[in-house]
Protein backbone atom coordinates (compact mmCIF):
# COMPACT_ATOMS: atom_id res chain seq x y z
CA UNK A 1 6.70 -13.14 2.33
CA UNK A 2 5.52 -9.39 1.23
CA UNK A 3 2.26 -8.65 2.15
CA UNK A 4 0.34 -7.71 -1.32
CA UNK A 5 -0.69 -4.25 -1.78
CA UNK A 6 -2.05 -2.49 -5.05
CA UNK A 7 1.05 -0.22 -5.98
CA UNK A 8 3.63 -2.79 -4.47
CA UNK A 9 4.34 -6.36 -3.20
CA UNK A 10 2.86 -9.48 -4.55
CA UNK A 11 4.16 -12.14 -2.10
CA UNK A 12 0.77 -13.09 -0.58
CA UNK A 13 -1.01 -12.29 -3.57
CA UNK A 14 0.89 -14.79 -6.02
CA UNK A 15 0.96 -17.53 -3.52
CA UNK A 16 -3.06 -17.39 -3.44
CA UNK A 17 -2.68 -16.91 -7.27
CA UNK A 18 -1.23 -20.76 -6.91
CA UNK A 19 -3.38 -21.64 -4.47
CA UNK A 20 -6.33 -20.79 -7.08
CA UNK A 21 -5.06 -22.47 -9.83
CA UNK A 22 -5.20 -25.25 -7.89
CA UNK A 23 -8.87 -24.49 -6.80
CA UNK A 24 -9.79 -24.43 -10.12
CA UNK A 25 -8.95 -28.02 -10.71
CA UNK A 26 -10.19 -29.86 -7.73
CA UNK A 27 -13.57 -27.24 -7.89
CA UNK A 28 -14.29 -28.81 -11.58
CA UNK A 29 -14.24 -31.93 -10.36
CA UNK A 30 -16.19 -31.62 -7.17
CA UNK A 31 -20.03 -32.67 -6.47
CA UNK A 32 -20.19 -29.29 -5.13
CA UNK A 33 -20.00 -27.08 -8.39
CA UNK A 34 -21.36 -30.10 -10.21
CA UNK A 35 -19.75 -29.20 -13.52
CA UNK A 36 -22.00 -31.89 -15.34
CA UNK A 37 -25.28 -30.74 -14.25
CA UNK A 38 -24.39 -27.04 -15.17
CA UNK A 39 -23.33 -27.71 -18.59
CA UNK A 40 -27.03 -29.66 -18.64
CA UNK A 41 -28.72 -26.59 -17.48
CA UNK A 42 -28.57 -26.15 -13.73
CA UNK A 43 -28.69 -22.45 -12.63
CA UNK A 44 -25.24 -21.69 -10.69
CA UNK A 45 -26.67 -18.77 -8.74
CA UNK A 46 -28.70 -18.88 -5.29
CA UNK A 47 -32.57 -16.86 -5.34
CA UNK A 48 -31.21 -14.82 -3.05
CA UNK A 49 -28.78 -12.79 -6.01
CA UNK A 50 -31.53 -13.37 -8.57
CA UNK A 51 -34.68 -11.93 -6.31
CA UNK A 52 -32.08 -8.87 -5.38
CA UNK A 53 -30.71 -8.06 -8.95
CA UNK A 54 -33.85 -8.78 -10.88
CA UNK A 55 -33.81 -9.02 -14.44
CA UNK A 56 -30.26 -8.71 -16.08
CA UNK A 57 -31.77 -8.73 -19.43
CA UNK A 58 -29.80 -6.94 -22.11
CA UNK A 59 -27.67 -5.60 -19.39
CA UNK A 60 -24.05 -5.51 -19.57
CA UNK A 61 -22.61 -7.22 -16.52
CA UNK A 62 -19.02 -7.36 -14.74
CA UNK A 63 -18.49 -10.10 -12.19
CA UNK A 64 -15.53 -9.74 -10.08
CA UNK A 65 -13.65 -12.63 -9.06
CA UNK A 66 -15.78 -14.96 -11.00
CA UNK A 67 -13.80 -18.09 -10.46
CA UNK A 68 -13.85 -20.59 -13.21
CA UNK A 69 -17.29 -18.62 -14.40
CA UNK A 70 -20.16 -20.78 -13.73
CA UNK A 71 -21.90 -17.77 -12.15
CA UNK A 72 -21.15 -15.40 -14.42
CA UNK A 73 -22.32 -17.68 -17.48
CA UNK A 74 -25.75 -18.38 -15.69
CA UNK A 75 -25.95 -14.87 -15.47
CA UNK A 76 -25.27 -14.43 -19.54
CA UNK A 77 -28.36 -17.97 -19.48
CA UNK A 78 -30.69 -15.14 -18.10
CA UNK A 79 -30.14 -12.29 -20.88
CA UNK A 80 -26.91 -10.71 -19.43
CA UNK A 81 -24.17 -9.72 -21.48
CA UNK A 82 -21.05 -10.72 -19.68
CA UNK A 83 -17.45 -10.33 -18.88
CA UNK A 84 -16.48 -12.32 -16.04
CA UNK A 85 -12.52 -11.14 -13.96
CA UNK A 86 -10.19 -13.10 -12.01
CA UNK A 87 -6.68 -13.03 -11.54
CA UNK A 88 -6.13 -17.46 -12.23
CA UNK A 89 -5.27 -17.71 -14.97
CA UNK A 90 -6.32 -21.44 -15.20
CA UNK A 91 -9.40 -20.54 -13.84
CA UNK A 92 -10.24 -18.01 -16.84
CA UNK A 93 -9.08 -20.14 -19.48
CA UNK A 94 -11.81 -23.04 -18.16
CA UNK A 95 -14.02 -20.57 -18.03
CA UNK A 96 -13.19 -19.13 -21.50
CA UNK A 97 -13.59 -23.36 -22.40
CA UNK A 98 -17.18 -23.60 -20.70
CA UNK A 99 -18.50 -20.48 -22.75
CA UNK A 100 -17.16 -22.16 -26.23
CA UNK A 101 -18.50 -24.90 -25.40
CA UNK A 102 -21.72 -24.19 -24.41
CA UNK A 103 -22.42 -21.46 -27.15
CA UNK A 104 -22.51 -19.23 -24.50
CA UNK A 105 -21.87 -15.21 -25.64
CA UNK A 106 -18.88 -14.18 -23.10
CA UNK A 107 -15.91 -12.35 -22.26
CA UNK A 108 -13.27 -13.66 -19.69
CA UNK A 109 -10.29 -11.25 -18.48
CA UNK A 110 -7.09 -12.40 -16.64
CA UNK A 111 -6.25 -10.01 -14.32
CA UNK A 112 -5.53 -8.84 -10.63
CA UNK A 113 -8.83 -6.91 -9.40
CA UNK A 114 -6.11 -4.07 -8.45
CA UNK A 115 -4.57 -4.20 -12.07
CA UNK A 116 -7.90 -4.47 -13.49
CA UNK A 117 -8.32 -0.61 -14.85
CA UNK A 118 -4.90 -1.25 -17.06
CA UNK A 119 -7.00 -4.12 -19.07
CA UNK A 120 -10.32 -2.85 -19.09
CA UNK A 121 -11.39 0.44 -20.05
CA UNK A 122 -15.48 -0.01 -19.92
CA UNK A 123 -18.67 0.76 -17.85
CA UNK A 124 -21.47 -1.47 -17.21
CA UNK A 125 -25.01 -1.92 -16.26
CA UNK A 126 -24.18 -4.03 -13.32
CA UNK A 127 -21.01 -4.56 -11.31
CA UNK A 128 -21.99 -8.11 -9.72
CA UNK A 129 -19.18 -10.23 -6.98
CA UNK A 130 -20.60 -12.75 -4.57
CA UNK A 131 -19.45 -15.87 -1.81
CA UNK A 132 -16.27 -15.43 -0.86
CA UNK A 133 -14.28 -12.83 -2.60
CA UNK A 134 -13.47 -10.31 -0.37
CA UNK A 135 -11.14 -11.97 1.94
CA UNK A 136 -8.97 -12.51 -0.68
CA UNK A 137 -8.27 -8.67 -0.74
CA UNK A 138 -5.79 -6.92 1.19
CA UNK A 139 -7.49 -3.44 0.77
CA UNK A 140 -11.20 -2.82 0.89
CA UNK A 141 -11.05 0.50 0.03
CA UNK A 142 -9.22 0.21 -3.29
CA UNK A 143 -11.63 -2.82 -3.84
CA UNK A 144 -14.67 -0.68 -3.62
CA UNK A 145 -12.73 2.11 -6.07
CA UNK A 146 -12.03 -0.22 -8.78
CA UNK A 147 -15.80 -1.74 -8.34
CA UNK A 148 -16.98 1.68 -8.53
CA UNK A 149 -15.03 2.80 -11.68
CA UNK A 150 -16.93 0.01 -13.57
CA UNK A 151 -20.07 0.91 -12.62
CA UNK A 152 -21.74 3.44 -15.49
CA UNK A 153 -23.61 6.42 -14.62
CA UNK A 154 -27.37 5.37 -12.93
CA UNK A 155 -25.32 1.68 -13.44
CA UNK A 156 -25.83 -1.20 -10.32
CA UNK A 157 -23.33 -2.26 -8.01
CA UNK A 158 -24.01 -5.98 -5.87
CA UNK A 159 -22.72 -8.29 -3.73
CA UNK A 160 -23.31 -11.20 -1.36
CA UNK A 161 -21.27 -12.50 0.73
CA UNK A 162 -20.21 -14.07 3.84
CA UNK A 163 -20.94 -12.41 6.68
CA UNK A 164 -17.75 -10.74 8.55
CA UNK A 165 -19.01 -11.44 12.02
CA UNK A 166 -19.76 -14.76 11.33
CA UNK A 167 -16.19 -15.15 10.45
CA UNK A 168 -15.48 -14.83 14.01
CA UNK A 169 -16.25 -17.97 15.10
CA UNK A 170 -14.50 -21.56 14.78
CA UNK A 171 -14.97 -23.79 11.56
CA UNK A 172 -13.92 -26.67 13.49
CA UNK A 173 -16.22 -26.29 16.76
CA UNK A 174 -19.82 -27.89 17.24
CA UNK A 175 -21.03 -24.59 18.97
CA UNK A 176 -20.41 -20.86 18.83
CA UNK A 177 -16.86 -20.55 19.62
CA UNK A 178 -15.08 -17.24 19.12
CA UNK A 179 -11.04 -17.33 17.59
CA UNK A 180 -11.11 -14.60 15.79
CA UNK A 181 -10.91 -10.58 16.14
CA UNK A 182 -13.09 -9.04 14.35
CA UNK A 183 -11.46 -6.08 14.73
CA UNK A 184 -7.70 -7.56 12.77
CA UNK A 185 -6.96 -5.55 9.92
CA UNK A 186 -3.34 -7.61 9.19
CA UNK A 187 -3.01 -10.79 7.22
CA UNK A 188 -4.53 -14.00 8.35
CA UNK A 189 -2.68 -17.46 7.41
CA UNK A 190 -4.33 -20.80 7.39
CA UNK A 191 -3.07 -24.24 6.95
CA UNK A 192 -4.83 -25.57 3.36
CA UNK A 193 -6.60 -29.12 3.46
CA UNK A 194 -8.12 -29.40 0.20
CA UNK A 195 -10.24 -26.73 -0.93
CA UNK A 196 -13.70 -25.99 0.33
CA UNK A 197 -15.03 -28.17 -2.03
CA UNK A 198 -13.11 -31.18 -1.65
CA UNK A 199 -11.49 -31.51 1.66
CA UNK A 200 -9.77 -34.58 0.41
CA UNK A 201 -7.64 -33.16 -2.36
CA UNK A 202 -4.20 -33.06 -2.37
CA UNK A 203 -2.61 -29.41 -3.00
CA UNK A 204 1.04 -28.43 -3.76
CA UNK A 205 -0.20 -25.32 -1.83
CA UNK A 206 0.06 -25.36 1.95
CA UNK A 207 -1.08 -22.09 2.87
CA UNK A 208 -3.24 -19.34 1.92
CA UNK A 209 -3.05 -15.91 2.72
CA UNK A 210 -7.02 -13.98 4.02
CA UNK A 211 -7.71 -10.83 5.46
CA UNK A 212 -11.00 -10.01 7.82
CA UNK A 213 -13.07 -6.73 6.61
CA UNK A 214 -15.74 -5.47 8.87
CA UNK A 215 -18.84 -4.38 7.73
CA UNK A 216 -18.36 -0.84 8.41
CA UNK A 217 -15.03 -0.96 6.50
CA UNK A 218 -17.14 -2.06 3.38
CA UNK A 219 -20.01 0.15 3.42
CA UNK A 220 -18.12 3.35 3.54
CA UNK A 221 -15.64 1.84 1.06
CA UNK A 222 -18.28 1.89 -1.40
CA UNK A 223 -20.03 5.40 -0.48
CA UNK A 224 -16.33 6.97 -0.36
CA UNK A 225 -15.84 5.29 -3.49
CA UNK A 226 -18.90 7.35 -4.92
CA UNK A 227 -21.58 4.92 -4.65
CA UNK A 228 -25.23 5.00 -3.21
CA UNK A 229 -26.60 2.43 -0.95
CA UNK A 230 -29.71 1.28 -1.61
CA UNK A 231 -30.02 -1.51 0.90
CA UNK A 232 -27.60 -3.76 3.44
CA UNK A 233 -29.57 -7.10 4.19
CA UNK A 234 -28.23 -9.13 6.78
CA UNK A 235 -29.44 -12.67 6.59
CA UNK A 236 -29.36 -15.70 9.71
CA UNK A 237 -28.80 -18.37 6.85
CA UNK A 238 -26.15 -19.43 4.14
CA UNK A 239 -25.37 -20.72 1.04
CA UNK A 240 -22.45 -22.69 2.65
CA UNK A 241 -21.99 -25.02 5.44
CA UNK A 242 -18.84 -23.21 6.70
CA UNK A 243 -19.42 -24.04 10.34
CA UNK A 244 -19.61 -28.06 11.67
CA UNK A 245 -22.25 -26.60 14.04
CA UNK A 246 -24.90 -25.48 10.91
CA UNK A 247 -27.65 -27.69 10.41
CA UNK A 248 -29.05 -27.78 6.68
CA UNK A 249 -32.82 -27.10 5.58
CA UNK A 250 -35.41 -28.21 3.33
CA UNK A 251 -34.51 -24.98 1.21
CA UNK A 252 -31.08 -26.14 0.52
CA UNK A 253 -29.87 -23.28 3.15
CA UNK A 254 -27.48 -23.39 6.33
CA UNK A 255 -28.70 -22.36 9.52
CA UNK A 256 -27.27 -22.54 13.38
CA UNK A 257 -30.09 -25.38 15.18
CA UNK A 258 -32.47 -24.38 17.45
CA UNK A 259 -31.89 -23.05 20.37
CA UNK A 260 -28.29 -21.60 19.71
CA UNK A 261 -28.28 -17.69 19.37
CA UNK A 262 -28.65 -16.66 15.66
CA UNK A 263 -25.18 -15.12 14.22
CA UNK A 264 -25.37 -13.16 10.70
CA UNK A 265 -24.35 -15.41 8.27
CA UNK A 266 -24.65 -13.29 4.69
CA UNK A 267 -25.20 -10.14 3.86
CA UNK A 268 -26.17 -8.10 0.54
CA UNK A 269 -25.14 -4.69 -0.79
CA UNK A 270 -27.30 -2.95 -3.77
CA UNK A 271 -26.07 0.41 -4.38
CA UNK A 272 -26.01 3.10 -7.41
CA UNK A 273 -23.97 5.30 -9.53
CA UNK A 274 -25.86 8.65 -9.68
């Protein structure tokens, strides 16, 4: 199978497109995005985004990768206006469902983040991704430009994510046990059990299709790309189990237990269009 690149191939990158689709599904259904309780009110996003961003109100706001949209319509809940991207399609037409539903004001956009500037010809406030999305991408660098395009004039770029160095180390191990380089810029293939949510579903999908992105790689992505950084936090918690050897809190957050060496788990990324 090609290897997926902007200008080219789109072996790897339709196969995850599947794999997605499928995500979207089982996700909807699972305890962990707790569809129910969202529709009822519950606030999809973490402090940690919220604290960082601060007030979105009024503030016209692009979230890359945005899944079936639950994040991107708490962040439209909190003032924002919003258009949420992702390249599933079933995925965008749930969340183009959710927003009708709910009375929620928002715009959903089916496209590959690479294709992205041949849909949408805009600049925004805030350019907002999170949890998960960059390993999906072949090429950092033409991630950050794309990002970067969006973001207007004295506009906001964020993320949060997973930590690359934490990415390192074995899901499937009760202690800190290194398989990984961090170091591997080709394509990384893993057998699919489920999705993240739901170990237990079934998937027509066998295999999805990841790349690894050091930290470096992403900061000077986004200065060559023509932002400003304003901050990089690097954080000894997450949002997400991940690892069989975290230990959960009374905060809701995932830790390694006491007495194992800490490991960077998240990090964040503020920056600015001057």
């Amino acid at each position: 199978m090609d290897e997926y690149h902007p200008d080219g191939g789109t072996g790897y990158r339709r196969a995850n497109r599947d794999l997605w689709n499928e995500y979207t599904r089982i996700n909807a259904a699972s305890k962990m995005y707790d569809l129910e309780g969202f529709k009822a009110g519950r606030n999809a996003l973490h402090p940690l985004e919220i604290k960082e961003l601060g007030s979105v109100q009024d503030k016209r706001l692009l979230h890359l990768q945005c899944h079936f949209g639950l994040d991107t319509l708490t962040w439209a809940r909190l003032g924002a206006q919003v258009t949420g991207v992702d390249f599933s399609p079933d995925a965008v037409r749930l969340a183009r469902s959710l927003a009708e539903e709910l009375g929620l004001p928002a715009r959903f956009i089916q496209s590959d983040l690479y294709d992205l500037p041949n849909h949408l010809d805009e600049t925004f406030d805030i350019v907002f991704t999170s949890y998960g999305a960059l390993t999906w991408l072949s090429d950092i660098p033409g991630w950050a430009q794309v990002a970067a395009r969006y973001v207007r004039p004295g506009g906001t770029f964020y993320i949060a994510e997973f930590h690359p160095a934490a990415c390192m180390f074995s899901d499937e191990s009760d202690h800190l046990e290194v398989n990984e380089d961090y170091f591997n810029n080709g394509v990384l293939t893993f057998p699919v059990e489920g999705s993240y949510a739901d170990r237990t579903a079934a998937t027509q999908s066998k295999t999805s299709y990841e790349w690894n992105y050091p930290l470096g790689t992403v900061v000077s992505s986004l200065i060559d790309a023509g932002l400003r950084l304003e901050f990089l936090h690097e954080f000894d918690y997450s949002v997400y189990q991940g690892y069989k050897f975290l230990e959960q809190g009374a905060d809701g957050l995932w830790r390694v237990p006491a007495g194992m060496p800490r490991i960077p788990l998240l990090f964040s990324i503020r920056a600015r269009k001057d």
